[in-house]
C-alpha atoms as a PDB file:
ATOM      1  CA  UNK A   1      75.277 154.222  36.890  1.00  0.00           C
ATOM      2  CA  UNK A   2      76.327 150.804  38.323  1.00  0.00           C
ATOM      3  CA  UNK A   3      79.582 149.570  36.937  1.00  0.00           C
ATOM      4  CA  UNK A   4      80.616 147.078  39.307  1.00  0.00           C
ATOM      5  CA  UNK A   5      79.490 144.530  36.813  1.00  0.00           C
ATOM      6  CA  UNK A   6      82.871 144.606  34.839  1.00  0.00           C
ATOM      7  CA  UNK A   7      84.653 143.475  37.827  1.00  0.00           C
ATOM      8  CA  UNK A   8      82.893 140.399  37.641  1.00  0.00           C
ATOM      9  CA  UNK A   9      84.115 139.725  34.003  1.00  0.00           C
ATOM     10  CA  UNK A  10      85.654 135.692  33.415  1.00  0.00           C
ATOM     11  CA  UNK A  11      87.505 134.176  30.187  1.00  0.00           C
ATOM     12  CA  UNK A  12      84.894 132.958  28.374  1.00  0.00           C
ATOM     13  CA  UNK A  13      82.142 135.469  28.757  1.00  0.00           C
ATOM     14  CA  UNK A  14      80.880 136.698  25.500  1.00  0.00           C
ATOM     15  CA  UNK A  15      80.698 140.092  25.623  1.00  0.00           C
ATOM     16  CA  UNK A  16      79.177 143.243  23.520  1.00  0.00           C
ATOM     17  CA  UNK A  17      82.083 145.651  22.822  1.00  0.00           C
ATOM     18  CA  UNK A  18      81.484 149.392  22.439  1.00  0.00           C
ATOM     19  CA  UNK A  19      82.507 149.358  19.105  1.00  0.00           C
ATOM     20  CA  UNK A  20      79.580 146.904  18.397  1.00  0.00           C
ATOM     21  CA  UNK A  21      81.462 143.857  17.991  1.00  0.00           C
ATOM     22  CA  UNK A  22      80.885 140.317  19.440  1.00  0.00           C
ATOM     23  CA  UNK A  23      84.097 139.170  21.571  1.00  0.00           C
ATOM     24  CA  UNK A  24      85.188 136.241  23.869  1.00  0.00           C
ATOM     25  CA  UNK A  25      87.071 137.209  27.076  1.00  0.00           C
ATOM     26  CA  UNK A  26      90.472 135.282  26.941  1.00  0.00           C
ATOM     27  CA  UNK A  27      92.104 136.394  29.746  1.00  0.00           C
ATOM     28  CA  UNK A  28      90.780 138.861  32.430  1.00  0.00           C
ATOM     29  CA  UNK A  29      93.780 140.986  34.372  1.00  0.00           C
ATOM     30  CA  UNK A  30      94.107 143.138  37.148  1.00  0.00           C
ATOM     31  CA  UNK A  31      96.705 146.153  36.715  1.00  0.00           C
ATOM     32  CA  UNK A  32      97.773 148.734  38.556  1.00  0.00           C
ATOM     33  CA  UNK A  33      97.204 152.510  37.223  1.00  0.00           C
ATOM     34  CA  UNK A  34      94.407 154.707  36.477  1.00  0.00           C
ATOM     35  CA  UNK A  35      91.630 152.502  35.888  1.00  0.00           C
ATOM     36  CA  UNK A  36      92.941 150.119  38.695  1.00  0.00           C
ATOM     37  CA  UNK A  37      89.546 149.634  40.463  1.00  0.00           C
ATOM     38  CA  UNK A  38      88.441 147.747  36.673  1.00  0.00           C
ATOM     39  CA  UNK A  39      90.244 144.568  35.298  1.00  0.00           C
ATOM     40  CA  UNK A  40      92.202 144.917  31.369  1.00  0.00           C
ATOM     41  CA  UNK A  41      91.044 142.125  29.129  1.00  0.00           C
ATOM     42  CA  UNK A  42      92.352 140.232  25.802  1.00  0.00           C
ATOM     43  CA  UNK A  43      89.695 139.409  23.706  1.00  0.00           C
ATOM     44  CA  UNK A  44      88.968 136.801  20.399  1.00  0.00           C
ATOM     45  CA  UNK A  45      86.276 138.934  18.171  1.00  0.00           C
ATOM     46  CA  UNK A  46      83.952 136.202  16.746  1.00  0.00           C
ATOM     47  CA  UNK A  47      83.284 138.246  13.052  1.00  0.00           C
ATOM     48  CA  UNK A  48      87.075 137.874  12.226  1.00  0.00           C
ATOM     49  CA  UNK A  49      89.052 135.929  14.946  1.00  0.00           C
ATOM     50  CA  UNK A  50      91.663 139.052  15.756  1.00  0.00           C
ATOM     51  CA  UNK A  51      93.051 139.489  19.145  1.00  0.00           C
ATOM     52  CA  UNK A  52      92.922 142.276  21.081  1.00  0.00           C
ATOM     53  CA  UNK A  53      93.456 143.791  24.409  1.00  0.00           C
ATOM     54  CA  UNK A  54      92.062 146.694  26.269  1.00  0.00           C
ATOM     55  CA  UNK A  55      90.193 147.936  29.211  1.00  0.00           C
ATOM     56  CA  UNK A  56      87.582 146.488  30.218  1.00  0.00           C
ATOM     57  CA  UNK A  57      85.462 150.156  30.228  1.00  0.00           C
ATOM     58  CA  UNK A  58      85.083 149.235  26.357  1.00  0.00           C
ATOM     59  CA  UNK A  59      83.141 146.058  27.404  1.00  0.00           C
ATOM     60  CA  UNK A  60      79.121 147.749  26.631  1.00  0.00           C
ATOM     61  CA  UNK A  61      77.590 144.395  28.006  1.00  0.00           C
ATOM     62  CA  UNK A  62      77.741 140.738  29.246  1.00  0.00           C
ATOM     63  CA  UNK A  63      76.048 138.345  26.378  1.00  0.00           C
ATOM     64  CA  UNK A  64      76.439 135.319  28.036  1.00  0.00           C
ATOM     65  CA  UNK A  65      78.257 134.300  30.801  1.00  0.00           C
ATOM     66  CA  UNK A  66      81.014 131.299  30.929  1.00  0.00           C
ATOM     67  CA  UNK A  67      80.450 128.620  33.062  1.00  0.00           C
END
């Protein structure tokens, strides 16, 4: 499977988590460590406006891209 996808990820992507929630990409970061080959992201979930953070490996799918 093809995951080169996620390294393509921008702020304002809307985005399918893995937990099954809707989320906007805020900010889109490149770390060092074990998943250094994939970027870390801080989301804005749309059902409750929380913040988050976290890999972007729990990203499921690209909704719609930003422009």
């Amino acid at each position: 499977m093809n995951n080169d996808w996620r390294k393509n990820l921008k702020v304002g992507d809307l985005v399918m988590m893995v937990s099954g929630h809707m989320a906007v990409l805020t900010e889109v970061n490149w770390r060092d460590g074990i998943d250094a080959g994939y970027p870390h992201v801080r989301v804005r979930y749309t059902d409750d406006d929380s913040g988050g953070s976290c890999s972007s490996w729990r990203v499921k799918e690209v909704l719609s891209e930003s422009r």
